[in-house]
N, C-alpha and C. Protein backbone atom coordinates (compact mmCIF):
# COMPACT_ATOMS: atom_id res chain seq x y z
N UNK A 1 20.88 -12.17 1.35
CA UNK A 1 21.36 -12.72 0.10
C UNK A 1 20.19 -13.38 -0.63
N UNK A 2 19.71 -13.08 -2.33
CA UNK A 2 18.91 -13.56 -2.40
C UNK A 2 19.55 -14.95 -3.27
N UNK A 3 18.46 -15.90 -3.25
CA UNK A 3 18.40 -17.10 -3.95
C UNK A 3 17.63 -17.44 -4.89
N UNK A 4 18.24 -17.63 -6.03
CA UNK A 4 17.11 -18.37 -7.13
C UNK A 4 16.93 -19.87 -7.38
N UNK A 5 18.58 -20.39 -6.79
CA UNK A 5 19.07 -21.98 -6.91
C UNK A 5 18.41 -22.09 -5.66
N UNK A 6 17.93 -23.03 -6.02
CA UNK A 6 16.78 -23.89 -4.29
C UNK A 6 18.06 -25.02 -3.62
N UNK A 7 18.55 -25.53 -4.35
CA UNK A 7 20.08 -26.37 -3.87
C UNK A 7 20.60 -25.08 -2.96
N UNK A 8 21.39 -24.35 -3.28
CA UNK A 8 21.97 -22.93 -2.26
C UNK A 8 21.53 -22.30 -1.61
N UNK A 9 19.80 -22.36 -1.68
CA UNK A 9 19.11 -21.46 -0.41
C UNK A 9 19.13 -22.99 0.92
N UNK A 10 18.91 -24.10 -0.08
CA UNK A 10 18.60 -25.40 1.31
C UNK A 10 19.89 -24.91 2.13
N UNK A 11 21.01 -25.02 1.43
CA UNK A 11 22.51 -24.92 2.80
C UNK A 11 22.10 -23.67 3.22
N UNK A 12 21.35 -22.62 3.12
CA UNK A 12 21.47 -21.55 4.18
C UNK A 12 20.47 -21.59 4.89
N UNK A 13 18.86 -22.16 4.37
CA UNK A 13 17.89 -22.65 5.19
C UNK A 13 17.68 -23.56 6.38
N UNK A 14 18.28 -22.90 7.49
CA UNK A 14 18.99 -23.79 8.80
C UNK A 14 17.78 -24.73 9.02
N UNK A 15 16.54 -24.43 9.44
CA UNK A 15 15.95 -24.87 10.15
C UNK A 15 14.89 -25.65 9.09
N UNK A 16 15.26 -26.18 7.50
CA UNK A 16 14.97 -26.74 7.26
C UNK A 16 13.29 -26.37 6.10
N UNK A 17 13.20 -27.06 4.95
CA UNK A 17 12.26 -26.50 4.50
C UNK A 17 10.41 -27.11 4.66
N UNK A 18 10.56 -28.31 5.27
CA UNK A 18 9.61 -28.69 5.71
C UNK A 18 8.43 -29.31 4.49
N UNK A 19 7.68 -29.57 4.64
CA UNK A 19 6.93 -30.10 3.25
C UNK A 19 5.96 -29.13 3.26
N UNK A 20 5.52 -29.18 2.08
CA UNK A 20 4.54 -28.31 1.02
C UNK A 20 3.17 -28.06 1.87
N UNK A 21 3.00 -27.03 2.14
CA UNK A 21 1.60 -25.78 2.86
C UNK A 21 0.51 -26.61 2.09
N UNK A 22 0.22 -27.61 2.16
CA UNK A 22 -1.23 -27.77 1.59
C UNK A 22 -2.30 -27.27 2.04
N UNK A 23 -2.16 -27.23 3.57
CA UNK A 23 -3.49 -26.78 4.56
C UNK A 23 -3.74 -25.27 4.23
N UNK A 24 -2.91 -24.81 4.23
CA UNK A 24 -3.28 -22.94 3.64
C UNK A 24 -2.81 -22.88 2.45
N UNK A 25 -2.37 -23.70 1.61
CA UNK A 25 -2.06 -23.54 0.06
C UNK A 25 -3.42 -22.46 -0.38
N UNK A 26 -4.55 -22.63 -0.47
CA UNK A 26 -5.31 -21.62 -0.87
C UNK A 26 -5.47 -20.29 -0.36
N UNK A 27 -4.76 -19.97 0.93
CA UNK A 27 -4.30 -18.56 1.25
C UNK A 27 -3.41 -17.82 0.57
N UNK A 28 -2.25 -18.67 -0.58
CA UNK A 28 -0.88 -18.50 -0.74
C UNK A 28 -0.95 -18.44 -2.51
N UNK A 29 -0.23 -17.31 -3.16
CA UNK A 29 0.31 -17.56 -4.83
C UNK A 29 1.49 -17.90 -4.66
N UNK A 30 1.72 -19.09 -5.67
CA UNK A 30 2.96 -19.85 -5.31
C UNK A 30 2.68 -20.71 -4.17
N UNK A 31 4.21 -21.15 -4.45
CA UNK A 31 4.08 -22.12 -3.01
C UNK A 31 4.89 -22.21 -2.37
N UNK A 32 4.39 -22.67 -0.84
CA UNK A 32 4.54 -22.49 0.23
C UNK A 32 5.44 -23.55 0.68
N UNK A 33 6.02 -24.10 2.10
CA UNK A 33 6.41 -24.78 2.89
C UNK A 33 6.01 -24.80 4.20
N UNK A 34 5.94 -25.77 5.20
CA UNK A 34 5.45 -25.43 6.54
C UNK A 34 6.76 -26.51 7.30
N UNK A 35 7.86 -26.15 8.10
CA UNK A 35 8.15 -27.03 8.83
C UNK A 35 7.98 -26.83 10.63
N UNK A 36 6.96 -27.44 10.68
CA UNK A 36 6.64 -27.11 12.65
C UNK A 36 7.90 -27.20 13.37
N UNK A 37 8.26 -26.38 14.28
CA UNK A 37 9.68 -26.49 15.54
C UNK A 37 8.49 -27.15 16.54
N UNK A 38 7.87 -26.77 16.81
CA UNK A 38 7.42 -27.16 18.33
C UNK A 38 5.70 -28.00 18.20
N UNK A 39 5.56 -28.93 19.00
CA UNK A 39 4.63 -29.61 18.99
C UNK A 39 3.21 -28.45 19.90
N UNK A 40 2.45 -28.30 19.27
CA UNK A 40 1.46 -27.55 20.05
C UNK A 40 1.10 -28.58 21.55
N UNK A 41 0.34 -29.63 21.33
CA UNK A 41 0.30 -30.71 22.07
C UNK A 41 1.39 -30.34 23.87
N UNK A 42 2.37 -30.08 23.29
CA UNK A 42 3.75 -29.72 24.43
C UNK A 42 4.24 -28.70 24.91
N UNK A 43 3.95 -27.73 24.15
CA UNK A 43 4.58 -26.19 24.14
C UNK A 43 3.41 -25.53 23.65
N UNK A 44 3.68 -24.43 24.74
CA UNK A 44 2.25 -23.60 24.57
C UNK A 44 2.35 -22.39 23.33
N UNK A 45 3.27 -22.30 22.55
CA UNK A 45 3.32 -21.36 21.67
C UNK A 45 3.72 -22.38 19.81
N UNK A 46 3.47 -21.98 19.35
CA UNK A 46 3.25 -22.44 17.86
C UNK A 46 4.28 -22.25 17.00
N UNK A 47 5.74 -22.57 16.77
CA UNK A 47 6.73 -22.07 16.20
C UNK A 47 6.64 -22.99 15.03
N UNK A 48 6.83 -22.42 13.41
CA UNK A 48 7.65 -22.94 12.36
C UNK A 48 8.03 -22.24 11.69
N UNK A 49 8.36 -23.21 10.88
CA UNK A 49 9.92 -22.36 9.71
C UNK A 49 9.03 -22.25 8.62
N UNK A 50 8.48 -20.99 7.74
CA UNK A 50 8.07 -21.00 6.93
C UNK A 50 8.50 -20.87 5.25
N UNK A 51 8.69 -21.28 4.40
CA UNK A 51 9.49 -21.08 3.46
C UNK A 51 8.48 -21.11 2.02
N UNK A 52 9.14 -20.18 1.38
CA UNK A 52 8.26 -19.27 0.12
C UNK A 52 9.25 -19.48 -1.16
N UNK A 53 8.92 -19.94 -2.24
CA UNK A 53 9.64 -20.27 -3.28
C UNK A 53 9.35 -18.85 -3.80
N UNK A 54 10.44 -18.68 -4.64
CA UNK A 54 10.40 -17.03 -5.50
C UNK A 54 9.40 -16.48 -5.79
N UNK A 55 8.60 -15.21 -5.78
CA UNK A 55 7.47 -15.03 -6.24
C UNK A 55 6.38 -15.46 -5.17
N UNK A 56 6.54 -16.33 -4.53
CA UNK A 56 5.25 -16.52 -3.62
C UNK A 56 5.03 -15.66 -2.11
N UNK A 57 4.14 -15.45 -2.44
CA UNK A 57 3.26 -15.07 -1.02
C UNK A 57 1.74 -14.92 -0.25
N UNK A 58 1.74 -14.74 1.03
CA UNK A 58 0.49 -15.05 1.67
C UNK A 58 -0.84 -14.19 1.19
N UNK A 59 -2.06 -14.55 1.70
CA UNK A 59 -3.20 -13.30 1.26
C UNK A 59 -2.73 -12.05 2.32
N UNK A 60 -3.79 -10.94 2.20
CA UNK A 60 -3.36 -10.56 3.25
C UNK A 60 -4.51 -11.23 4.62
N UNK A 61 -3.97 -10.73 5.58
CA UNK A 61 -5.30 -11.55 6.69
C UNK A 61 -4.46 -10.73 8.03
N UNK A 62 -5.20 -11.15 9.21
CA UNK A 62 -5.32 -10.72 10.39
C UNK A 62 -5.14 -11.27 11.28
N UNK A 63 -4.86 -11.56 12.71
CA UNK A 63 -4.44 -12.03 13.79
C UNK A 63 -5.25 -11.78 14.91
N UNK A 64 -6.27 -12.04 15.27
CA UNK A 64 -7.13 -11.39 15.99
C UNK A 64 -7.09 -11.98 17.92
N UNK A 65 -7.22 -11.60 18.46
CA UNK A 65 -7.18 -12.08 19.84
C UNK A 65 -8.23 -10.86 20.55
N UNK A 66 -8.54 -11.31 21.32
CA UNK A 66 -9.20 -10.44 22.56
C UNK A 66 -8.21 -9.90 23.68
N UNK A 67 -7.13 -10.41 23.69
CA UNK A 67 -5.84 -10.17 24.76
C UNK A 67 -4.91 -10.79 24.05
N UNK A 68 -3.69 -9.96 24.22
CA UNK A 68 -2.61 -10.61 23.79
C UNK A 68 -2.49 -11.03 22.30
N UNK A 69 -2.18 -11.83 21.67
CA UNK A 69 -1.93 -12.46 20.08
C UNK A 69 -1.27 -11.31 19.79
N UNK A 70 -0.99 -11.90 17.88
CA UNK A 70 -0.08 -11.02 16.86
C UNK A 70 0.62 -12.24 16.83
N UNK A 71 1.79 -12.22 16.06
CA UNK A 71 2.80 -12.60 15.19
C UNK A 71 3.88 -11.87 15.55
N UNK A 72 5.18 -13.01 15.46
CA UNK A 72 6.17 -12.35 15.25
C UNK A 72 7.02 -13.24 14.28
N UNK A 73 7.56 -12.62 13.27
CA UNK A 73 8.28 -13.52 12.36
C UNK A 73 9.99 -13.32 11.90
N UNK A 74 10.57 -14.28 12.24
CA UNK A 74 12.17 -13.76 12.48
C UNK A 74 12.93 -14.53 11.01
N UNK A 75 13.31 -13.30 10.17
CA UNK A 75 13.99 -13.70 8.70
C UNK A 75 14.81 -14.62 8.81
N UNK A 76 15.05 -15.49 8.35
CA UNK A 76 16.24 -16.57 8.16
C UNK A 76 17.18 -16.96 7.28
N UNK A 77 16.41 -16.93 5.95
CA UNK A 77 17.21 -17.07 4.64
C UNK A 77 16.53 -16.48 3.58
N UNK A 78 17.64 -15.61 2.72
CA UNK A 78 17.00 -15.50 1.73
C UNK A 78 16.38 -14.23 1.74
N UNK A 79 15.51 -13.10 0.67
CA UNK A 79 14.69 -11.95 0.78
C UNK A 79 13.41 -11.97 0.71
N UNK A 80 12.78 -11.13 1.02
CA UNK A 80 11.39 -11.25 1.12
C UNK A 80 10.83 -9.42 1.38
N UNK A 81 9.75 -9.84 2.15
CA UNK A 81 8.67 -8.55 1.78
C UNK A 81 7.51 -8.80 3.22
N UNK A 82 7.21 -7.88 3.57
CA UNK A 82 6.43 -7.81 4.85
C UNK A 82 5.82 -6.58 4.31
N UNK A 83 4.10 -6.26 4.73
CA UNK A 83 3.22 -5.17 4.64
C UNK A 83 2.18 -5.24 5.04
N UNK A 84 2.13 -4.28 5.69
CA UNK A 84 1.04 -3.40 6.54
C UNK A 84 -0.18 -2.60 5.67
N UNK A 85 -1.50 -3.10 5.92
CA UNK A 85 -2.18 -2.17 4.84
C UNK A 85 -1.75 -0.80 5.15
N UNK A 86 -1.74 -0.07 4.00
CA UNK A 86 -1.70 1.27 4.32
C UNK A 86 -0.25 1.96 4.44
N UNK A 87 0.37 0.79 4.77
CA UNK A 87 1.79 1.13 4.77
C UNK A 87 3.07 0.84 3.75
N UNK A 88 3.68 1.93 3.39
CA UNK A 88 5.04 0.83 2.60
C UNK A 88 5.13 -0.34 2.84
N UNK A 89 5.96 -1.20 1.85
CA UNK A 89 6.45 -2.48 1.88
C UNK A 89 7.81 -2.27 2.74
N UNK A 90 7.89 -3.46 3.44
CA UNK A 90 9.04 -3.28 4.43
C UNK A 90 9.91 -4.86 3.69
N UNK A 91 11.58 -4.87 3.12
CA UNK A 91 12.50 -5.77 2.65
C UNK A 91 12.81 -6.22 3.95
N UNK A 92 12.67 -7.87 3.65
CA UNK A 92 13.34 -8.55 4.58
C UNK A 92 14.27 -8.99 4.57
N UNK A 93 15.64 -9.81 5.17
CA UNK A 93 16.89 -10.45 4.78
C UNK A 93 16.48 -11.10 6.25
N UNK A 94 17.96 -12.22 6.30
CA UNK A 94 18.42 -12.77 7.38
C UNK A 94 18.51 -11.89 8.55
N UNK A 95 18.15 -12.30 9.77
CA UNK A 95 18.07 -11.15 10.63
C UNK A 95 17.13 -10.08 11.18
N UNK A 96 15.97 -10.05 9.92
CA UNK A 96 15.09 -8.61 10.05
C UNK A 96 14.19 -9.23 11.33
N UNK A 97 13.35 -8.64 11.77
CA UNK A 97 12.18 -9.09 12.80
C UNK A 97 11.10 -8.14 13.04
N UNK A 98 10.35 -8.89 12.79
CA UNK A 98 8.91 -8.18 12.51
C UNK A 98 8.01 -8.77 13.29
N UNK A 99 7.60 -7.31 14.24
CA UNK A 99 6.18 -7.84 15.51
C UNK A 99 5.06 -7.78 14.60
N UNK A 100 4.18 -8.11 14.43
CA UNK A 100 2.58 -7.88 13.99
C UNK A 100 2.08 -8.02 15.51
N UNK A 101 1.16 -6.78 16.32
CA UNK A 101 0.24 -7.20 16.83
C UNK A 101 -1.02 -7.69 16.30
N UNK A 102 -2.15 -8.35 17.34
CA UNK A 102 -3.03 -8.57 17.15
C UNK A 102 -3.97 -7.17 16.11
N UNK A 103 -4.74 -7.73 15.10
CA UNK A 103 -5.98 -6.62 14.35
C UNK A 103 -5.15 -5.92 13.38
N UNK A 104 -4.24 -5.93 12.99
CA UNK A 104 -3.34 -5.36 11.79
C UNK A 104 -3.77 -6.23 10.83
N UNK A 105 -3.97 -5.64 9.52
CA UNK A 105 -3.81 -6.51 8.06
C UNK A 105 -2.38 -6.22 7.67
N UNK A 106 -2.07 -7.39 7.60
CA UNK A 106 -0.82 -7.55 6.57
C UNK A 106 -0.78 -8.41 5.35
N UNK A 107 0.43 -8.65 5.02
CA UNK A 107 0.70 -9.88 4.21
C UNK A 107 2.48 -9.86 4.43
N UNK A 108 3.08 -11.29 4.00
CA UNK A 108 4.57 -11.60 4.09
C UNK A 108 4.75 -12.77 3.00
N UNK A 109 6.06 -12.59 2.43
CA UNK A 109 6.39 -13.90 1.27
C UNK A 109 8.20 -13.49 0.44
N UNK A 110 7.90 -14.45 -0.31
CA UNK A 110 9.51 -14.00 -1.08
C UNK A 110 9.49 -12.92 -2.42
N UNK A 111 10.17 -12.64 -2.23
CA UNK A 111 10.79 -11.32 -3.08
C UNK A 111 10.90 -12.42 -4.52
N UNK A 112 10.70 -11.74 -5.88
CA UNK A 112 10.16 -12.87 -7.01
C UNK A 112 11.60 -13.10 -7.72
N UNK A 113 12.83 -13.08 -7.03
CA UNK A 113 13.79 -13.78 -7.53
C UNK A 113 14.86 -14.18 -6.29
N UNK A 114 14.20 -14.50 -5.51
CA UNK A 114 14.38 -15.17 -4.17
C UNK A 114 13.44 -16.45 -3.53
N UNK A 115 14.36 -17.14 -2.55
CA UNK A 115 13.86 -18.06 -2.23
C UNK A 115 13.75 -17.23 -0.87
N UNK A 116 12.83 -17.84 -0.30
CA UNK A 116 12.52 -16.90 1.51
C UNK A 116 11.99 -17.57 2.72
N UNK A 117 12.79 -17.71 3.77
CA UNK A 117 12.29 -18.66 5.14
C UNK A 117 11.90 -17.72 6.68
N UNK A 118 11.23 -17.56 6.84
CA UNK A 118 11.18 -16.87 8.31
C UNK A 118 10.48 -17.66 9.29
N UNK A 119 10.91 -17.73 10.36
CA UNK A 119 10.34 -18.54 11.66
C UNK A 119 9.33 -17.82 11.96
N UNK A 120 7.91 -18.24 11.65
CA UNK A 120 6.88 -17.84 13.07
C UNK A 120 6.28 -18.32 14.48
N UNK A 121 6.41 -17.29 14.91
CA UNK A 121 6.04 -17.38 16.30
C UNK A 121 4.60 -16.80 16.45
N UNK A 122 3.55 -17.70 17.03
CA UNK A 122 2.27 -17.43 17.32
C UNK A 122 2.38 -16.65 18.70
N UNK A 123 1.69 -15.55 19.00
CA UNK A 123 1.96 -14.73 20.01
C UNK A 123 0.53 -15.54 20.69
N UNK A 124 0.75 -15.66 22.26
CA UNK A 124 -0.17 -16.29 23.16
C UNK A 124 -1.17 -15.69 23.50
N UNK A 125 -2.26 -15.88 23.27
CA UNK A 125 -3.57 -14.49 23.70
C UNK A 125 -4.65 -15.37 24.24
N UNK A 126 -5.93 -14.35 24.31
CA UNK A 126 -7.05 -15.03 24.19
C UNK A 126 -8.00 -14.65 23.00
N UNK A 127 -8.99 -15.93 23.00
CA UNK A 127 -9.52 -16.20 21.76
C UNK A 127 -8.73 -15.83 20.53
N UNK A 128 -7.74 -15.78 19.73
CA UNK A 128 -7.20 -16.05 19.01
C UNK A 128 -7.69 -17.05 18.10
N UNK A 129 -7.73 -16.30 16.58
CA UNK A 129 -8.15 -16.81 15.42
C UNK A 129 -7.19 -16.08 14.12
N UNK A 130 -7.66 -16.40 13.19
CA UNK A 130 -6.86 -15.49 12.14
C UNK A 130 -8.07 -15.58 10.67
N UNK A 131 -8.10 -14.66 10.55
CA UNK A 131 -8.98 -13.71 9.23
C UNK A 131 -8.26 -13.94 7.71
N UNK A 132 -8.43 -14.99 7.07
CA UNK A 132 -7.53 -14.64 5.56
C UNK A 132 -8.29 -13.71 5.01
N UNK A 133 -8.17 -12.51 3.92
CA UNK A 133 -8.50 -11.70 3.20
C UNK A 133 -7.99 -12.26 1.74
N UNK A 134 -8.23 -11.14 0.94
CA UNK A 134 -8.08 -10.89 -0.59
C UNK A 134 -6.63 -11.40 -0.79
N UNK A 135 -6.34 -11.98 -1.89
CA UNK A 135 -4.61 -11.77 -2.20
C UNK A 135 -3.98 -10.96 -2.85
N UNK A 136 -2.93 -10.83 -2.44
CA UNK A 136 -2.20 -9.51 -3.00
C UNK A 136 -2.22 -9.47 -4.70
N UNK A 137 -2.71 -8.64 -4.88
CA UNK A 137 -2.55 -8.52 -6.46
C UNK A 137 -1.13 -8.71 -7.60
N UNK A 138 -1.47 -9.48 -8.09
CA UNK A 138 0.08 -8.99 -9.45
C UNK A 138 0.45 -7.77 -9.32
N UNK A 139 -0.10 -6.96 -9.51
CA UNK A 139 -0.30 -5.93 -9.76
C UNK A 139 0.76 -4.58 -8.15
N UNK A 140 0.28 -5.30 -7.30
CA UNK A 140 0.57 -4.75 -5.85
C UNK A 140 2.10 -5.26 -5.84
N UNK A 141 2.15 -6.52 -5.87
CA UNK A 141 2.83 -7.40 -5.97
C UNK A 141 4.13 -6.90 -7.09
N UNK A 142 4.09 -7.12 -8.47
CA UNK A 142 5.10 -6.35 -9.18
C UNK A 142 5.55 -4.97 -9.01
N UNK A 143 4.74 -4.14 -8.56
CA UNK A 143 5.49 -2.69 -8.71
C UNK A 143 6.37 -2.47 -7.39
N UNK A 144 7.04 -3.78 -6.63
CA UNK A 144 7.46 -3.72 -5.25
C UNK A 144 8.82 -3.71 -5.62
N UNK A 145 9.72 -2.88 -4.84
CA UNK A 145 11.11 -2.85 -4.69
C UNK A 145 11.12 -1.48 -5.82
């Protein structure tokens, strides 16, 4: 279901919208949200709720590990957009789930008359880092759907 009222996406945004991505705000058009589930400090894997106001989304970038890593990001509220260089754009809703292994370029964000939340999960590897790239163009960006 998409959302344009930010009041009606909060009641479907379970896990909450968290405060404003400043730390990767310059990875991101539009803006972002970050709310952490799990304390790194305690739990060995990296979970939050990420949330994308209409129109916004990430650069594209990479996930890199020597063993193990990637991403996995599980839709929650709201529509969105997941892509693979090279590949179609893949629509997200509540429900969708998307592995990224490690060394793939992608990018992920909200669909531009939607509000959009997906949980990520940092996949456990070694040496693990992540690569931001270029941002998705207007251009890439509008001719979607």
């Amino acid at each position: 279901m998409r959302y344009l009222n930010e009041t009606d996406f909060e009641q479907a945004n379970v896990f909450g919208k968290g405060e404003a991505n400043v730390n990767f705000a310059q990875y991101f058009i539009g803006e972002s949200f970050l709310n952490p589930l799990t304390d790194p400090g305690r739990c060995p894997l990296m979970i939050s709720n990420v949330t994308f106001e209409p129109g916004c989304r990430n650069n594209w970038h990479i996930h890199h590990a020597a063993k193990g890593g990637g991403q996995i990001l599980l839709c929650t509220a709201g529509e969105g957009w997941y892509q693979e260089e090279g590949k179609d754009p893949i629509s997200l809703e509540p429900g969708s789930v998307i592995y990224i292994p490690a060394g793939v370029k992608h990018w992920h964000g909200a669909k531009k008359d939607s509000w959009f939340s997906h949980i990520a999960f940092e996949a456990p590897g070694e040496d693990t880092s992540n690569e931001w790239c270029e941002p998705v163009t207007d251009d890439e960006y509008g001719n979607l759907e």
